[in-house]
Protein backbone atom coordinates (compact mmCIF):
# COMPACT_ATOMS: atom_id res chain seq x y z
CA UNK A 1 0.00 0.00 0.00
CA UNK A 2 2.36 2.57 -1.06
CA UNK A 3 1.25 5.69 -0.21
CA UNK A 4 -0.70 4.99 2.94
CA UNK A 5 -0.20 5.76 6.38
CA UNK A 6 -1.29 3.01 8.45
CA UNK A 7 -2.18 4.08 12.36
CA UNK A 8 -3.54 1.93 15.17
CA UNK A 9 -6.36 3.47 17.14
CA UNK A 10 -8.65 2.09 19.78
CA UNK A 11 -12.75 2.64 18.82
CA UNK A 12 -15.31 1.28 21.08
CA UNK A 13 -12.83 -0.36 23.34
CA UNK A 14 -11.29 -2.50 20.45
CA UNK A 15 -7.80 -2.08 18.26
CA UNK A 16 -7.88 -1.74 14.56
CA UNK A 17 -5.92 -0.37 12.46
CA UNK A 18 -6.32 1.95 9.95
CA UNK A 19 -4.62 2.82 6.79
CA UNK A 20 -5.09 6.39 4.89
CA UNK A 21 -2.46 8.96 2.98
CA UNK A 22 -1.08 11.23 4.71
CA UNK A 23 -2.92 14.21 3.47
CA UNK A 24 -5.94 12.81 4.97
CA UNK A 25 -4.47 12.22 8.30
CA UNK A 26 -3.52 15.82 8.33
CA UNK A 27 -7.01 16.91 7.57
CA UNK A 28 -8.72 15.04 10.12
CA UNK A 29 -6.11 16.13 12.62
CA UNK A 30 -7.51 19.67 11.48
CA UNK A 31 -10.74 19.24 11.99
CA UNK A 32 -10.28 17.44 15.49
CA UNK A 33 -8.49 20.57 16.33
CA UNK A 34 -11.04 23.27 14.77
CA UNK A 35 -13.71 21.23 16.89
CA UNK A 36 -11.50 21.44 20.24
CA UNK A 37 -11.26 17.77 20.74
CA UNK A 38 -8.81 15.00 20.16
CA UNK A 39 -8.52 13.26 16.89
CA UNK A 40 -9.43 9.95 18.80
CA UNK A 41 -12.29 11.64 20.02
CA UNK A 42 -13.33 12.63 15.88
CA UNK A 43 -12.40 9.10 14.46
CA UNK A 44 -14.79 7.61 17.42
CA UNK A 45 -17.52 9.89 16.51
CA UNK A 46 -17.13 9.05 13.06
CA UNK A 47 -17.01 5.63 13.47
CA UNK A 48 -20.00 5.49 15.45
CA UNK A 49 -22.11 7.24 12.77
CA UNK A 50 -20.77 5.29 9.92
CA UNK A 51 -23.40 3.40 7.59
CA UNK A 52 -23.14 -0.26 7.86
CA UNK A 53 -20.99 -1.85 5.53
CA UNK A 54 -19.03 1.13 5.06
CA UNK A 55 -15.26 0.79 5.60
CA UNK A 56 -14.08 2.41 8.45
CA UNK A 57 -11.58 4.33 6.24
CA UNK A 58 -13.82 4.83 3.51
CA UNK A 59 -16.09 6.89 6.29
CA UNK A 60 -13.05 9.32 7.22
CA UNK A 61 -12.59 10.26 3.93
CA UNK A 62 -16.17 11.09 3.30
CA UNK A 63 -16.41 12.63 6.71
CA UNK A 64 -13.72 14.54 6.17
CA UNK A 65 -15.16 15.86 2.81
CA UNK A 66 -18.44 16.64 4.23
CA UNK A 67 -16.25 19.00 6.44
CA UNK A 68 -14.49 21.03 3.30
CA UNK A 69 -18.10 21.33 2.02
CA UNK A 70 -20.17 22.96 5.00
């Protein structure tokens, strides 16, 4: 997966992994910081509203979108 920065997190009291550029690391780490909370704290929230079926890092990217469009 060149390309890809792959992080491990804890959601919901569980380990995953998760593997996304770089740039997209960076913008969530914005966001968590415009919203005054840690970027755990965002990826959790995200998670937790995610559609079922969706990939976990699928639903960053698209959350993370939604953000540049509001």
């Amino acid at each position: 997966m060149p390309g890809l920065v792959k992080r491990s997190v804890s959601l919901a009291g569980h380990r995953t992994s998760i593997a996304l550029e770089a740039e997209f690391w960076s913008g969530l780490a914005a966001l968590a910081t415009s919203r005054g909370q840690p970027l755990a704290a965002l990826l959790e929230e995200i998670d937790a509203q995610r559609p079922p079926g969706r990939p976990l890092a699928s639903a960053l990217r698209v959350a993370l979108l939604e953000s540049l469009r509001r």
